[in-house]
C-alpha atoms as a PDB file:
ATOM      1  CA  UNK A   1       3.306 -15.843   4.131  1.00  0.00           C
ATOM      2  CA  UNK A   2       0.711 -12.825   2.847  1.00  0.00           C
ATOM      3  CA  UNK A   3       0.729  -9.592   4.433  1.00  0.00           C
ATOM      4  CA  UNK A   4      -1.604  -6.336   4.381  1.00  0.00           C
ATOM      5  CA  UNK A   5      -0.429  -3.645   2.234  1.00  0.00           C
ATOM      6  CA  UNK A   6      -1.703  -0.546   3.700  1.00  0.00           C
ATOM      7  CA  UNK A   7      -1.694   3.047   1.976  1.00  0.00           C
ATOM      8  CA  UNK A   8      -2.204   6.417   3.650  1.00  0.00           C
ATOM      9  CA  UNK A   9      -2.756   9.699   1.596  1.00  0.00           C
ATOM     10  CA  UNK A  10      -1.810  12.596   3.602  1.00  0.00           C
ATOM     11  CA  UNK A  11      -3.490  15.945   3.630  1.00  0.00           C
ATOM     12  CA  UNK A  12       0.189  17.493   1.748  1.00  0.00           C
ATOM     13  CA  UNK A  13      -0.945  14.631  -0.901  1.00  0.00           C
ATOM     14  CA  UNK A  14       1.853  12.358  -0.688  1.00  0.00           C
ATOM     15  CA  UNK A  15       1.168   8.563  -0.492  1.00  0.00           C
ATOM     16  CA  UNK A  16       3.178   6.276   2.371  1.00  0.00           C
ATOM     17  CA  UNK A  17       3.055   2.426   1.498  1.00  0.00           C
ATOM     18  CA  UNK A  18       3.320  -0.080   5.044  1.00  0.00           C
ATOM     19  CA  UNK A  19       3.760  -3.406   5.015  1.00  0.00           C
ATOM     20  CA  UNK A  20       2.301  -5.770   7.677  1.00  0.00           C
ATOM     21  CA  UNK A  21       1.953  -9.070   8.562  1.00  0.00           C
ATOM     22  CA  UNK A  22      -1.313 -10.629   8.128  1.00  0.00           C
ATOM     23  CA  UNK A  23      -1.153 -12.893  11.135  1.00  0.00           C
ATOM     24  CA  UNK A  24       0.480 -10.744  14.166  1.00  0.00           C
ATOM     25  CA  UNK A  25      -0.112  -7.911  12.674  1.00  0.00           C
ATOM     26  CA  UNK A  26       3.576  -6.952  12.807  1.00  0.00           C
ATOM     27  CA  UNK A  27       4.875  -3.931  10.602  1.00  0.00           C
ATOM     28  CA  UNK A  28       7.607  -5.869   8.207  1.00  0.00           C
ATOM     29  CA  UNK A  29       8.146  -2.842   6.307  1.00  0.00           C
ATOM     30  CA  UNK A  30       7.453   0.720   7.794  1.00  0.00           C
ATOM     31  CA  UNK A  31       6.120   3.961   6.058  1.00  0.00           C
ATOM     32  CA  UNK A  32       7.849   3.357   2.338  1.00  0.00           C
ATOM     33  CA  UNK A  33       7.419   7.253   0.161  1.00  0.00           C
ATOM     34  CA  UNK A  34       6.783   9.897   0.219  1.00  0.00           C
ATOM     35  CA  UNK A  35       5.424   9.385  -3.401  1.00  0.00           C
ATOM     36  CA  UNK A  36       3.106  11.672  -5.594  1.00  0.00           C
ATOM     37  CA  UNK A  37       0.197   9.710  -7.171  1.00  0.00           C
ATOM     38  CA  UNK A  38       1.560   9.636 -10.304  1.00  0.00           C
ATOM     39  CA  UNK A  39       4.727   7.246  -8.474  1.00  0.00           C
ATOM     40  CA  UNK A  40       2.901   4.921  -6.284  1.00  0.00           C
ATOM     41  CA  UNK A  41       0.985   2.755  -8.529  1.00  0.00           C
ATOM     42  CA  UNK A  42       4.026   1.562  -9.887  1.00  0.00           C
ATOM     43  CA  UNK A  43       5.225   0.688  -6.285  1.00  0.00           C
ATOM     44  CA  UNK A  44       2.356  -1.000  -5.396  1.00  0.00           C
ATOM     45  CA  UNK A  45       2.860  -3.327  -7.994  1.00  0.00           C
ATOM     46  CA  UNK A  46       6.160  -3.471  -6.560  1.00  0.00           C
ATOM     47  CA  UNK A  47       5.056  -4.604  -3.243  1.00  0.00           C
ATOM     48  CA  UNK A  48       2.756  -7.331  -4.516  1.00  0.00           C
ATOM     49  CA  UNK A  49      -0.459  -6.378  -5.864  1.00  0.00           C
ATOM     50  CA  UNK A  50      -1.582  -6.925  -9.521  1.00  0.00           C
ATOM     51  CA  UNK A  51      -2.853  -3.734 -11.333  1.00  0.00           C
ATOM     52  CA  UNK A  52      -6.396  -3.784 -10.120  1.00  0.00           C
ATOM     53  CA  UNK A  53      -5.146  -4.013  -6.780  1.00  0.00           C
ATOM     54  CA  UNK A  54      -3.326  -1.104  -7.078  1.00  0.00           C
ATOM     55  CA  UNK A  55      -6.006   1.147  -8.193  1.00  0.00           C
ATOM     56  CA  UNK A  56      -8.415   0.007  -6.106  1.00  0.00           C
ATOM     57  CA  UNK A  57      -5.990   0.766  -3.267  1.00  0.00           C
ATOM     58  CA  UNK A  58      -4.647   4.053  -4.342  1.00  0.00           C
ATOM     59  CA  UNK A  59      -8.613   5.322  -4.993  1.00  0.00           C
ATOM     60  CA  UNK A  60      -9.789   4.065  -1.275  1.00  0.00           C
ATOM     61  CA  UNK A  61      -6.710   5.869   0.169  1.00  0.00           C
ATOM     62  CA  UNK A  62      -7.678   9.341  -2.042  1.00  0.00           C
ATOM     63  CA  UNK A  63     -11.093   9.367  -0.802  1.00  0.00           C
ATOM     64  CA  UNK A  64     -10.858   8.193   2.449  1.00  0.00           C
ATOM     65  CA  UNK A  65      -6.956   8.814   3.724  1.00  0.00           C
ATOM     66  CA  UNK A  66      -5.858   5.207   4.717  1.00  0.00           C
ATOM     67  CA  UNK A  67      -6.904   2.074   2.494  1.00  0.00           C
ATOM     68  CA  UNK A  68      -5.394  -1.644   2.950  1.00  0.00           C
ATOM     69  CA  UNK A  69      -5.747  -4.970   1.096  1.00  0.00           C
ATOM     70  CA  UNK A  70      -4.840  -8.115   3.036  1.00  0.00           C
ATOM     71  CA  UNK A  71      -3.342 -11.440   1.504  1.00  0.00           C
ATOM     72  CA  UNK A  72      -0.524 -10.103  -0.611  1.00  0.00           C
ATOM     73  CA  UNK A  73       1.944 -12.477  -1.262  1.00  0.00           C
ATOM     74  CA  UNK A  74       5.067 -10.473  -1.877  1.00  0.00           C
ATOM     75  CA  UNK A  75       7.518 -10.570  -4.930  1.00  0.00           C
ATOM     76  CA  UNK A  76      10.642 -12.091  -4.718  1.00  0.00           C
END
């Protein structure tokens, strides 16, 4: 099963990882942080995505306050 990793930067700068399903739609994991940028690369690649991933996302949620990447196959 993949899911959407979504990541929201909030105006106090703090990053908030969700998890969703990529079929329903349905959250599997709610608002994970709050982490500073410096932390949440490393739990992106937690979550599932590879290191490109994870900048790309974290860059896209800087400039534009919510970014998301769909078919993530999670870690085990």
């Amino acid at each position: 099963m993949t899911h959407t990793v979504q990541l929201a930067c909030r105006p106090d700068g703090n990053y908030w990882i969700s998890i969703l399903e990529d079929e329903s739609g349905k959250v599997v994991c709610p608002d994970i942080g709050p982490f500073k940028r410096e932390q949440v690369f490393h739990n992106l690649l937690l979550v599932g995505l590879d290191d490109v991933q994870a900048e790309f996302l974290t860059e896209m949620a800087h400039l534009n306050g919510n970014a998301r990447i769909k078919g993530v196959t999670q870690k085990e």
